[in-house]
C-alpha atoms as a PDB file:
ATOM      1  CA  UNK A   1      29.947-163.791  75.213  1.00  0.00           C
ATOM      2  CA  UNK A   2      30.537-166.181  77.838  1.00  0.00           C
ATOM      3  CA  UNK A   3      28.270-169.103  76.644  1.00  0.00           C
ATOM      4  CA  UNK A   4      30.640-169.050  73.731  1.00  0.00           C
ATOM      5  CA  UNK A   5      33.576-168.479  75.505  1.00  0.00           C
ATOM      6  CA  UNK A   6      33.071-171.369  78.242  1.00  0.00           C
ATOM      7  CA  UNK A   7      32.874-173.952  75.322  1.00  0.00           C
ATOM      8  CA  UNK A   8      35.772-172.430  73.178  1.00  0.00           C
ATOM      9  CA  UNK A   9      38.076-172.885  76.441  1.00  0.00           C
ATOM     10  CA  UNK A  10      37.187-176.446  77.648  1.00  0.00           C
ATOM     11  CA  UNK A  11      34.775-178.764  76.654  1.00  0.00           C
ATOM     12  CA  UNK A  12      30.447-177.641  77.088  1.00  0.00           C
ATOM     13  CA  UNK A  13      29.678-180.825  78.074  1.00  0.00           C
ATOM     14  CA  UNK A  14      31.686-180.527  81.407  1.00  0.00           C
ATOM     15  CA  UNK A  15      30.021-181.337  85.173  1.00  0.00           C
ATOM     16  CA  UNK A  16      27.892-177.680  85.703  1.00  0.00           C
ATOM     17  CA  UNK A  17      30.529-176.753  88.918  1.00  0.00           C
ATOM     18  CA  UNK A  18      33.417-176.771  86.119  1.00  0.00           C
ATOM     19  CA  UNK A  19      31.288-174.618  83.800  1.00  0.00           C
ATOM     20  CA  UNK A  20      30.181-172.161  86.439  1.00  0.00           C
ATOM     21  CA  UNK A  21      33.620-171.943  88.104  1.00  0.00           C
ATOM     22  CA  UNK A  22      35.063-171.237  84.307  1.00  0.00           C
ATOM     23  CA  UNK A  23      32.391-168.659  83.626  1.00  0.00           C
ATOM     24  CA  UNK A  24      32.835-166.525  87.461  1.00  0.00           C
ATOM     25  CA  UNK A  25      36.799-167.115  86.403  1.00  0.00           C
ATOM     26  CA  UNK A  26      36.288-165.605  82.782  1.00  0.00           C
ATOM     27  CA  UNK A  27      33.546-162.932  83.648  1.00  0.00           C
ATOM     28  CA  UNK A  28      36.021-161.920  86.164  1.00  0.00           C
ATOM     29  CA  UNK A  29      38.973-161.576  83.888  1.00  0.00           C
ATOM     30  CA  UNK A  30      37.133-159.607  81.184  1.00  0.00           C
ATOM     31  CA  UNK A  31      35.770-156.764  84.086  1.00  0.00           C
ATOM     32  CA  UNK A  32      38.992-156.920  85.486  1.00  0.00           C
ATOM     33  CA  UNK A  33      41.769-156.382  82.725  1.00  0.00           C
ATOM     34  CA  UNK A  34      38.976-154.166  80.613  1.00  0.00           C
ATOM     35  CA  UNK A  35      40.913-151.571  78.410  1.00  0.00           C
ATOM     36  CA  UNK A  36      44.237-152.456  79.981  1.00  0.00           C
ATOM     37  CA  UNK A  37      45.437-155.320  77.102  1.00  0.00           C
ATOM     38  CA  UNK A  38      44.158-153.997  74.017  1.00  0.00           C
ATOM     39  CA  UNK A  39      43.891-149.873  74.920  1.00  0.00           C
ATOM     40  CA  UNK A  40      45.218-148.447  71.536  1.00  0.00           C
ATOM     41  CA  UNK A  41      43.532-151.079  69.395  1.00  0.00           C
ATOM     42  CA  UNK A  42      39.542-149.684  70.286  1.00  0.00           C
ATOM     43  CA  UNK A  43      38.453-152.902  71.682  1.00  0.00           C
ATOM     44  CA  UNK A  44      39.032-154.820  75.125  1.00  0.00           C
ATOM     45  CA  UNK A  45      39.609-158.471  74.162  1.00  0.00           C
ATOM     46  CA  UNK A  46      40.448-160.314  71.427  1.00  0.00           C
ATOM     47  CA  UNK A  47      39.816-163.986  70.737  1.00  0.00           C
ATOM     48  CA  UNK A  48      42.499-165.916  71.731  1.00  0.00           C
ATOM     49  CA  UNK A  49      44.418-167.509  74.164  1.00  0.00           C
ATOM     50  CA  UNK A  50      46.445-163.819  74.135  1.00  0.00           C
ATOM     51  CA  UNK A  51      42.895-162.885  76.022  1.00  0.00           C
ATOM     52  CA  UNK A  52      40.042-165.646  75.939  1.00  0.00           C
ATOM     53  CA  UNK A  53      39.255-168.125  73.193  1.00  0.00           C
ATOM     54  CA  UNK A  54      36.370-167.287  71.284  1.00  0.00           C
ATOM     55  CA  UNK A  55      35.264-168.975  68.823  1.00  0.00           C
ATOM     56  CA  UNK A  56      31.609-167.682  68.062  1.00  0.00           C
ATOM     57  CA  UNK A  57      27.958-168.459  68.327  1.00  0.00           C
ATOM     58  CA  UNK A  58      28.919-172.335  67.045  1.00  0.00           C
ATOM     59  CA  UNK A  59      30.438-173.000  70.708  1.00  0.00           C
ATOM     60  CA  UNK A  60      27.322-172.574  72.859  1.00  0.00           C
ATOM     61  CA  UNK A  61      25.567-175.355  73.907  1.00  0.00           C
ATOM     62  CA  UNK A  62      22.410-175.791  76.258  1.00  0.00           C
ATOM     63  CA  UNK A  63      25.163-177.618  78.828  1.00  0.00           C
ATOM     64  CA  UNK A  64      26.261-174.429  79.350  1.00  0.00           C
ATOM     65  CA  UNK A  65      24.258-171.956  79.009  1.00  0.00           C
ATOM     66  CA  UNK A  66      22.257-173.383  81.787  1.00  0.00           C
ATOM     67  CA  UNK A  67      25.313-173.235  84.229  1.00  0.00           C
ATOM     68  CA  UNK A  68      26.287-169.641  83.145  1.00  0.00           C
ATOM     69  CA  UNK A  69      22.673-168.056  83.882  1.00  0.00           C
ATOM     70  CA  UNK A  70      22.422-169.986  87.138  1.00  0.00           C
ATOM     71  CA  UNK A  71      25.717-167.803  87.927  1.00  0.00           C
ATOM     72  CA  UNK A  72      24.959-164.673  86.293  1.00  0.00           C
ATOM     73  CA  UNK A  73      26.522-161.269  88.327  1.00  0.00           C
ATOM     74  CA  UNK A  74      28.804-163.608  90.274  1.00  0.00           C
ATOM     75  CA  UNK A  75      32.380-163.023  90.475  1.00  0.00           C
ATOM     76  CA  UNK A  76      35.432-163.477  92.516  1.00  0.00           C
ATOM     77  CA  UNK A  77      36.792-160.068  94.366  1.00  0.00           C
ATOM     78  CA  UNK A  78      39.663-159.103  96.641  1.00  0.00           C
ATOM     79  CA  UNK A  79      39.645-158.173 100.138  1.00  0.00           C
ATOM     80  CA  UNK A  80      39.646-154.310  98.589  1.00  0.00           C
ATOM     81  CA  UNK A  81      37.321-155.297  97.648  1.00  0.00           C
ATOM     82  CA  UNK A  82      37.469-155.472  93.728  1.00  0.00           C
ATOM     83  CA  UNK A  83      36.961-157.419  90.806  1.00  0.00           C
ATOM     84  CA  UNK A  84      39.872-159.935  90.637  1.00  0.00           C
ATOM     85  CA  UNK A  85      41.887-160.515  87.114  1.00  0.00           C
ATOM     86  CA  UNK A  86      41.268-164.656  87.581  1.00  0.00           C
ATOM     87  CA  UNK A  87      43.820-165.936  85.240  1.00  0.00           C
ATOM     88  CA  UNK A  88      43.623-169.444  84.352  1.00  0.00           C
ATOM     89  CA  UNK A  89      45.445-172.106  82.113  1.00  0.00           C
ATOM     90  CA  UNK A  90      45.329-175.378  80.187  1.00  0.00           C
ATOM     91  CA  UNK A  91      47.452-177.828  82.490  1.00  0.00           C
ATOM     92  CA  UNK A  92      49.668-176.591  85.829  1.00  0.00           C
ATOM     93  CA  UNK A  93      51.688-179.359  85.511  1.00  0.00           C
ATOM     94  CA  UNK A  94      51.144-180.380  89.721  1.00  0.00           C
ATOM     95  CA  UNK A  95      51.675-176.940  90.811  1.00  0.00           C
ATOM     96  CA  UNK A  96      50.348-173.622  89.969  1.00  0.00           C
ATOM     97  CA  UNK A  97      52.418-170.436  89.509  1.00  0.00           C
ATOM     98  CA  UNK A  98      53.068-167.373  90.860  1.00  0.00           C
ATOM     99  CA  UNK A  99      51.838-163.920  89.252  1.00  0.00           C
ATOM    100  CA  UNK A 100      54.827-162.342  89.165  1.00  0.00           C
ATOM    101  CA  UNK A 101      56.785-164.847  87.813  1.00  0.00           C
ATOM    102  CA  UNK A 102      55.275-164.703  84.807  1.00  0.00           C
ATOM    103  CA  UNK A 103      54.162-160.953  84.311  1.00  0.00           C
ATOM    104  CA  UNK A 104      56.290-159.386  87.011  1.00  0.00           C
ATOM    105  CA  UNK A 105      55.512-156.625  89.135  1.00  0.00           C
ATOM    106  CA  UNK A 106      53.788-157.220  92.583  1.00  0.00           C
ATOM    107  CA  UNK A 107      51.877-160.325  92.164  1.00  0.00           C
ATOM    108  CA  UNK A 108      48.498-160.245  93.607  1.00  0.00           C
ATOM    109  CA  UNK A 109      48.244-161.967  96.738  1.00  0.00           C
ATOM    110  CA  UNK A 110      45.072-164.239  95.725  1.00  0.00           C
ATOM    111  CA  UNK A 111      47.514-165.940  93.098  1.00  0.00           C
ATOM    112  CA  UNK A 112      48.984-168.195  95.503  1.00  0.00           C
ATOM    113  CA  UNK A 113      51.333-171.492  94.908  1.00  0.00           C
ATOM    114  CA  UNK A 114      48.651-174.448  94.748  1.00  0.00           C
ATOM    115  CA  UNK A 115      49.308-178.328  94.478  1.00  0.00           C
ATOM    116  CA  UNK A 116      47.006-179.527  91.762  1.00  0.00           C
ATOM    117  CA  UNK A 117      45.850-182.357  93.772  1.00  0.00           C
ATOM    118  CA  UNK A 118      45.848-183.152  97.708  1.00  0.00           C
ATOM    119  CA  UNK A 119      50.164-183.317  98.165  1.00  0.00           C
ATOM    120  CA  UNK A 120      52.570-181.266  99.586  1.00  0.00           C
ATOM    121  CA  UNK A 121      54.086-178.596  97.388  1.00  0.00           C
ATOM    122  CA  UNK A 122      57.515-179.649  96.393  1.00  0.00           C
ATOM    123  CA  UNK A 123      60.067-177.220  96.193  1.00  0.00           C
ATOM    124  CA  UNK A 124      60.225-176.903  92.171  1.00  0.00           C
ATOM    125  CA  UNK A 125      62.990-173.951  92.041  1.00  0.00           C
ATOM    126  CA  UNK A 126      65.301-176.237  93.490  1.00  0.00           C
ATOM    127  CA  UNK A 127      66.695-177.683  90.061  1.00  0.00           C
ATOM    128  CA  UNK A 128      67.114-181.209  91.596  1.00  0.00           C
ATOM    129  CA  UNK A 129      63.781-181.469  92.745  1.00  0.00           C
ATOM    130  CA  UNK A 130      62.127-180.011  89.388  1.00  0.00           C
ATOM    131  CA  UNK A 131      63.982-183.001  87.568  1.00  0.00           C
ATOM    132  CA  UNK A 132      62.566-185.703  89.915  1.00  0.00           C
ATOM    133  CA  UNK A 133      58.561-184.175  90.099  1.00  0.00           C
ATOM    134  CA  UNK A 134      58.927-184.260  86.112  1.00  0.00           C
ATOM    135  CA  UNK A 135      60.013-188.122  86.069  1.00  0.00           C
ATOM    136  CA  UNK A 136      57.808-188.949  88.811  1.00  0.00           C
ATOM    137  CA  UNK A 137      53.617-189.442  88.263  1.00  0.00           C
ATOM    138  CA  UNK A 138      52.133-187.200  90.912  1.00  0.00           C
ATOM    139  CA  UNK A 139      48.586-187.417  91.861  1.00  0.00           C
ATOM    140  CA  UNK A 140      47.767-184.319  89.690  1.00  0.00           C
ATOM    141  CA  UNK A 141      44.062-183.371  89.140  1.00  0.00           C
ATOM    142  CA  UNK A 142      45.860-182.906  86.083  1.00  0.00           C
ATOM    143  CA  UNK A 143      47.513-185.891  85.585  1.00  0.00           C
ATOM    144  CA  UNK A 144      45.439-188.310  82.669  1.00  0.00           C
ATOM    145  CA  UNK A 145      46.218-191.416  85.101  1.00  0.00           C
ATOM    146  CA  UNK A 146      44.542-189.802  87.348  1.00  0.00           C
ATOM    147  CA  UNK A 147      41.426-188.388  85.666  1.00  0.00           C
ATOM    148  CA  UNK A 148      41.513-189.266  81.847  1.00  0.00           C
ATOM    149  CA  UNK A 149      40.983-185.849  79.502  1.00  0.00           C
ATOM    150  CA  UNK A 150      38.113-184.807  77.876  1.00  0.00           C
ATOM    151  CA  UNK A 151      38.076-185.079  73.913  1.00  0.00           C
ATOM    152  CA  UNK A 152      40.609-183.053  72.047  1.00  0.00           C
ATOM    153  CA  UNK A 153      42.759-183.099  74.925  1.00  0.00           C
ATOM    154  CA  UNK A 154      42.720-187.017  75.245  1.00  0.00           C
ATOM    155  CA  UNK A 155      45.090-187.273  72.526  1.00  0.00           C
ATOM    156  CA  UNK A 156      47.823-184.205  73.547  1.00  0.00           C
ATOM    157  CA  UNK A 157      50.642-184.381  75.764  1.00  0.00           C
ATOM    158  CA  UNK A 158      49.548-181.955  78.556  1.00  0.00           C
ATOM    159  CA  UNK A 159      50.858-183.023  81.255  1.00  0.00           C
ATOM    160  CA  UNK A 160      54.576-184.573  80.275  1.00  0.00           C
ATOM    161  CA  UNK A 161      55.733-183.664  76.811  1.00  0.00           C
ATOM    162  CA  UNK A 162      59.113-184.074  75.233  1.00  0.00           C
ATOM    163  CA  UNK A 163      60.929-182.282  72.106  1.00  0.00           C
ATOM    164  CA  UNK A 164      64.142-183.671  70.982  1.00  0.00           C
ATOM    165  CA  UNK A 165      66.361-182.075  68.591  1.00  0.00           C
ATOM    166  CA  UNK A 166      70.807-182.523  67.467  1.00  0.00           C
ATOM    167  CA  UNK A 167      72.869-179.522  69.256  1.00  0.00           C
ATOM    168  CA  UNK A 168      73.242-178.337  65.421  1.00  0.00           C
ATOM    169  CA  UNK A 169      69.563-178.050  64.864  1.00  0.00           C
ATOM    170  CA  UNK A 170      68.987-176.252  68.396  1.00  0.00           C
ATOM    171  CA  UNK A 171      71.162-173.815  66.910  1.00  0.00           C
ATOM    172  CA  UNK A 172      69.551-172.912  63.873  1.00  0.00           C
ATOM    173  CA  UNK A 173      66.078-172.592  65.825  1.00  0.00           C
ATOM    174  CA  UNK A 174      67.289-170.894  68.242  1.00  0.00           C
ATOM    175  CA  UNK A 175      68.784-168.362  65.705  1.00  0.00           C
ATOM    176  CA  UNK A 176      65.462-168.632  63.482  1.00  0.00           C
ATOM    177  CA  UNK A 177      63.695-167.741  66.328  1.00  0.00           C
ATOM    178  CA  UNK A 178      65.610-165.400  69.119  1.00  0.00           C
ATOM    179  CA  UNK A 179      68.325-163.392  66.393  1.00  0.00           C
ATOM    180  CA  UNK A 180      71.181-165.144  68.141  1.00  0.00           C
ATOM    181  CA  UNK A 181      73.853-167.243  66.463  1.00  0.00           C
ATOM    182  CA  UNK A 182      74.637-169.452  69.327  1.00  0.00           C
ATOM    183  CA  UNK A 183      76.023-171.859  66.850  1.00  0.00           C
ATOM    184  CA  UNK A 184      75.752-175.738  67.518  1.00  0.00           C
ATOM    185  CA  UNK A 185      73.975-175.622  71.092  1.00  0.00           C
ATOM    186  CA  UNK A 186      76.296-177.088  74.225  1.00  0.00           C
ATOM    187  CA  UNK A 187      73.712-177.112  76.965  1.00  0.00           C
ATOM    188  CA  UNK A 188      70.578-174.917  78.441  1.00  0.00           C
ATOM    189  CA  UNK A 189      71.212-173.715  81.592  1.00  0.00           C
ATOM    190  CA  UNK A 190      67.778-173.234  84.032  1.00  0.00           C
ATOM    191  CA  UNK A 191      69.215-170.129  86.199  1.00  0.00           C
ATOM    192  CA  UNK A 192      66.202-169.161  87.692  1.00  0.00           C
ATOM    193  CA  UNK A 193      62.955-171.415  88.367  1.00  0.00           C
ATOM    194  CA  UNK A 194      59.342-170.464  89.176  1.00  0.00           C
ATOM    195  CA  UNK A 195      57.437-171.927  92.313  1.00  0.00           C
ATOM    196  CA  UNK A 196      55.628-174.217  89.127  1.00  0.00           C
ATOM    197  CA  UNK A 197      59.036-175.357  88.355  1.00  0.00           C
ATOM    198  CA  UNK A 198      58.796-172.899  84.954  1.00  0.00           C
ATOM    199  CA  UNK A 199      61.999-171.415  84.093  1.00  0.00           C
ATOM    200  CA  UNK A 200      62.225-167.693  84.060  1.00  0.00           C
ATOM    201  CA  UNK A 201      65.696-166.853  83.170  1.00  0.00           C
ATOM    202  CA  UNK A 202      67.673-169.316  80.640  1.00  0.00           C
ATOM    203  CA  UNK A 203      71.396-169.374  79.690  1.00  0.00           C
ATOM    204  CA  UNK A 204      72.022-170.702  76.266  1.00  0.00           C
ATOM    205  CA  UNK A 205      75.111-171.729  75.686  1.00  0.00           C
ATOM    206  CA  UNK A 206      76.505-172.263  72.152  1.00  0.00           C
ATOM    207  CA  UNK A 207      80.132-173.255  70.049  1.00  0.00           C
ATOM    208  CA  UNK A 208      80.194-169.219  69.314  1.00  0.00           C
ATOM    209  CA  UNK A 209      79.018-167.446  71.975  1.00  0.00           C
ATOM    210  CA  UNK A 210      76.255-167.755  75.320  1.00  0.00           C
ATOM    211  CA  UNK A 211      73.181-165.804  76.193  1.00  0.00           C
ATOM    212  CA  UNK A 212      70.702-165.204  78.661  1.00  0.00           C
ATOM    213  CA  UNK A 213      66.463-165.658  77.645  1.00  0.00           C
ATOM    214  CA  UNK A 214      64.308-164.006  80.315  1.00  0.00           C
ATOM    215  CA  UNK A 215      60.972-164.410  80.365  1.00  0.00           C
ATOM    216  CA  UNK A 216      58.567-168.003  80.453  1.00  0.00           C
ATOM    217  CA  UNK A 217      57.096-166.928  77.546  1.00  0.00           C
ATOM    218  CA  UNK A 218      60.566-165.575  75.745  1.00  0.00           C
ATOM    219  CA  UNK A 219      61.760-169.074  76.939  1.00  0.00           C
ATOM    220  CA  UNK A 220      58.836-170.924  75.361  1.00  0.00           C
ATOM    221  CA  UNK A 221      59.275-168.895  71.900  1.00  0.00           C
ATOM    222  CA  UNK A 222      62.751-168.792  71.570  1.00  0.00           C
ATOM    223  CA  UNK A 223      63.011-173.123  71.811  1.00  0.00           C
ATOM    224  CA  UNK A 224      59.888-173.672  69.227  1.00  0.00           C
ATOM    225  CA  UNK A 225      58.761-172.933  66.217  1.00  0.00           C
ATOM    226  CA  UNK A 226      55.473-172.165  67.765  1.00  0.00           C
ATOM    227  CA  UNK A 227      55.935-172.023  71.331  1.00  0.00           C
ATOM    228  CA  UNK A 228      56.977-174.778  74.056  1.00  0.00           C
ATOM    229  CA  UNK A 229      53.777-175.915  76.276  1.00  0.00           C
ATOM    230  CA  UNK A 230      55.623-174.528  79.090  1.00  0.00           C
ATOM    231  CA  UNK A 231      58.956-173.599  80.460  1.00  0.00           C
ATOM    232  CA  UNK A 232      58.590-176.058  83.146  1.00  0.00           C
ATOM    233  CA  UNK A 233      61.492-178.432  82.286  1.00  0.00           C
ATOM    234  CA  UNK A 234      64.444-179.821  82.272  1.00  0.00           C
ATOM    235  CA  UNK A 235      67.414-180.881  79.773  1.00  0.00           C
ATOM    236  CA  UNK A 236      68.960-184.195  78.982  1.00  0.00           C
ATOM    237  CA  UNK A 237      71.154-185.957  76.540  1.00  0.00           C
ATOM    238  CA  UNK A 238      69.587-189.027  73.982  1.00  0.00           C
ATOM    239  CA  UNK A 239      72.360-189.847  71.605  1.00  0.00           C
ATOM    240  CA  UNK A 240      73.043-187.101  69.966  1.00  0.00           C
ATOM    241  CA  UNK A 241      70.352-185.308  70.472  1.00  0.00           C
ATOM    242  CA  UNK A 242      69.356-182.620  73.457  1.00  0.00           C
ATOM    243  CA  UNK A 243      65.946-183.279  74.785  1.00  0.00           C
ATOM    244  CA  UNK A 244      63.495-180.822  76.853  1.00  0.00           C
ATOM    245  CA  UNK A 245      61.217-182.949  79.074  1.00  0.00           C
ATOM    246  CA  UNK A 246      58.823-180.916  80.343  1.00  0.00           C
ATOM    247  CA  UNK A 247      55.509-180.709  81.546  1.00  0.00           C
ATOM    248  CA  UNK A 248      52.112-178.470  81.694  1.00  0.00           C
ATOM    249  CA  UNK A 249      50.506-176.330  79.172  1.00  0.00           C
ATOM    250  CA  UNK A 250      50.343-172.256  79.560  1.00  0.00           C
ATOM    251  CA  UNK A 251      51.568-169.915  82.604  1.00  0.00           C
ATOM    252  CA  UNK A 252      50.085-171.983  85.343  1.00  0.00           C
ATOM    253  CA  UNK A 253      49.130-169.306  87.065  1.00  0.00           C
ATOM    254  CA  UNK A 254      45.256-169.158  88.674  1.00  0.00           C
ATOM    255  CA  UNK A 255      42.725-171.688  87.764  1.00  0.00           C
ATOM    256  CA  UNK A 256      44.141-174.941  86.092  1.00  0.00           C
ATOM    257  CA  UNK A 257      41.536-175.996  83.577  1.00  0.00           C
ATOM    258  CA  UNK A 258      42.182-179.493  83.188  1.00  0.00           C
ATOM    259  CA  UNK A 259      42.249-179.746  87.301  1.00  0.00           C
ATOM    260  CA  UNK A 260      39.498-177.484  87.589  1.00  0.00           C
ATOM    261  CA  UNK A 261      37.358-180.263  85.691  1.00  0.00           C
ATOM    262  CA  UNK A 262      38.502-183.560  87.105  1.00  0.00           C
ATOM    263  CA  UNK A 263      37.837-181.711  90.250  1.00  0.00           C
ATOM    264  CA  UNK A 264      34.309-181.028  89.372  1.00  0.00           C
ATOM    265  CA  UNK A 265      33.836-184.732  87.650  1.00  0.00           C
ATOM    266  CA  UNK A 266      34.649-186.083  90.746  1.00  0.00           C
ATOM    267  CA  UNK A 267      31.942-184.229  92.357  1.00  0.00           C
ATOM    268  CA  UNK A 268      33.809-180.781  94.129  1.00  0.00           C
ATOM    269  CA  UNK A 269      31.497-177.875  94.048  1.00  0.00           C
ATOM    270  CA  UNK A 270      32.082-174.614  92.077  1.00  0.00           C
ATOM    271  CA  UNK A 271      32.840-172.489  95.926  1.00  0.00           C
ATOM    272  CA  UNK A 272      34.961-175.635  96.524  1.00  0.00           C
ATOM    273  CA  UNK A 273      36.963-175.189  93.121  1.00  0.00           C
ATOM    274  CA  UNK A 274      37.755-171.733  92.966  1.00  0.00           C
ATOM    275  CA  UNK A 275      38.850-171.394  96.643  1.00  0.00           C
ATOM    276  CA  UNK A 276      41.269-174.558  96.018  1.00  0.00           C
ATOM    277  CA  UNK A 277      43.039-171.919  92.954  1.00  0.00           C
ATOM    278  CA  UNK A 278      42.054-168.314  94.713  1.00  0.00           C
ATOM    279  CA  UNK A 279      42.004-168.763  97.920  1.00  0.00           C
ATOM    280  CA  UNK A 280      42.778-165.247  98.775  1.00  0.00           C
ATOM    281  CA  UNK A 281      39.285-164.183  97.097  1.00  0.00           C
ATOM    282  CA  UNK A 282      35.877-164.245  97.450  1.00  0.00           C
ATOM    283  CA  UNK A 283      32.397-164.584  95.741  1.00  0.00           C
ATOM    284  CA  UNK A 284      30.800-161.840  95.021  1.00  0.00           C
ATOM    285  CA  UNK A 285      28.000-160.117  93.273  1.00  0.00           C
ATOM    286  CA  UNK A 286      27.709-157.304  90.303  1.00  0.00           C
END
C-alpha cells in the first residue's frame, strides 16, 4: 500500500529522507484514524486526498520502495504513548496550522504552529499581518524561489495563487455553491483567522442580505467551483473585479509536503524532518 501511496502523494523520485519521512507520516495516519473515517462504508480508507492518494500498482517505483522497507514498523507516537494521526498537506503556505482549527475539538498537542523555513512565526490571525506575509516572499521551504518544485507541481500556483471574479459573478457562485442568494457580492469579511493565516469563520456580505461561512474547508467550497487551495487569504479590489490572493494548498496542518522535500533535497535527515513538523512525537516501532 504504501509504495503506491508514497508516489501517488509526491513525486518517487524524491531524496530517500523525504520518502521515508512520507511513508512513517502515512503508515502512521492509516493505524491511527483506522475505522474512524469510513466506519459505515466496510472499509478504512479510500483513495483520495479525503484519506491518502492512491493511485495503484502503476505508482511504485524502485526509488521508493527501497526507502519504505529500510523504514518498515517505524512510526511516530505520542508521549501516551500511541500511534499518532500524522496529517500532512501539499503547501503550508510559511506556516503550518493548528489541529483544531481545522477539525475542531482538542487539537493534539504534537500539531504545533511551525514556520516552514528557519523565521520567526508571524502573527497570521492578526488580519494586517496576514495581508503583508501574503505580499511578501518569505524564505519558505515551500516557497519555488527558494527550492524550485518537482514536476507536476512546477507548473501550479502553490504557494501564492489568485482568483478574480465581478461582485455579480461572486454572487451567482456563491449561490451555485453555498444555497445563499447574497446577490451582487459587497465585500468578504475574514472574522476569524487560523495561526496559518487560514480563515475559519467568513462574513459574506451581499446587495440582499449577509452571512456567516464557518469552516476552512466550507470557506474553500463555498468561493470555487471546485474548492479554493486554501482559505489562507485575503480580499482586494482590481477594477471591477474582487480578487482572493491567497496562498498554500490543503489544511496546513502536520507535515508540509512540498517543505518536507526541499528539506530533504537540501540534505536534512528523515529524524530531522519530522521533528521540524511533530515535534511533540517520537519514533517508534510496531
Amino acid at each position: 500500500y504504501l509504495e503506491s501511496a508514497v508516489g501517488s502523494e509526491m513525486r518517487s523520485d524524491l531524496p530517500a529522507a523525504f520518502s521515508q519521512a512520507q511513508a512513517i507520516a502515512a503508515r502512521s495516519t492509516v493505524l491511527a484514524t483506522a475505522n474512524r473515517h469510513h466506519f459505515a462504508d466496510g472499509f478504512d480508507l479510500c483513495n483520495d486526498d479525503h484519506c491518502q492518494c492512491y493511485q495503484g500498482i502503476a505508482r511504485e517505483a524502485e526509488t521508493v520502495i527501497a526507502p519504505i522497507k529500510e523504514s518498515e514498523g517505524t512510526v511516530l507516537v505520542s508521549s501516551f504513548p500511541r500511534v499518532i494521526d500524522a496529517r500532512y498537506a501539499k503547501s503550508c503556505g510559511g506556516v503550518s496550522e493548528r489541529y483544531e482549527a481545522v477539525w475542531g475539538g482538542e487539537g493534539p498537542d504534537y500539531f504545533a504552529v511551525r514556520a516552514c523555513g528557519e523565521y520567526a512565526v508571524p502573527d497570521l490571525t492578526d488580519e494586517d499581518a496576514a495581508r503583508e506575509f501574503l505580499k511578501s516572499d518569505p524564505p519558505a521551504w515551500c516557497n519555488p524561489r527558494v527550492c524550485s518544485y518537482p514536476e507536476p507541481w512546477d507548473k501550479d500556483p502553490l504557494f501564492r495563487w489568485e482568483f478574480a471574479h465581478t461582485r455579480r459573478e461572486w454572487g451567482a457562485l456563491i449561490a451555485e455553491k453555498t444555497g445563499l442568494e447574497v446577490g451582487a457580492l459587497r465585500e468578504l469579511v475574514p472574522v476569524r483567522r487560523g495561526a496559518s493565516g487560514r480563515i475559519l469563520i467568513l462574513e459574506i456580505v451581499g446587495e440582499a442580505e449577509r452571512q456567516r461561512v464557518y469552516g476552512e474547508l466550507n470557506i474553500r467550497r463555498a468561493l470555487s467551483p471546485s474548492h479554493l487551495p486554501s482559505s489562507f487569504f485575503v480580499i482586494h479590489e482590481r477594477g471591477d473585479s474582487l480578487v482572493i490572493s491567497g496562498g498554500g494548498w490543503g489544511h496546513g496542518v502536520g507535515l508540509c509536503q512540498l517543505g518536507a522535500s526541499a528539506m530533504a533535497l537540501r540534505g536534512w535527515s528523515v529524524e530531522k524532518i519530522l521533528e521540524h513538523y511533530y515535534p511533540v512525537s517520537d519514533l517508534g516501532r510496531l
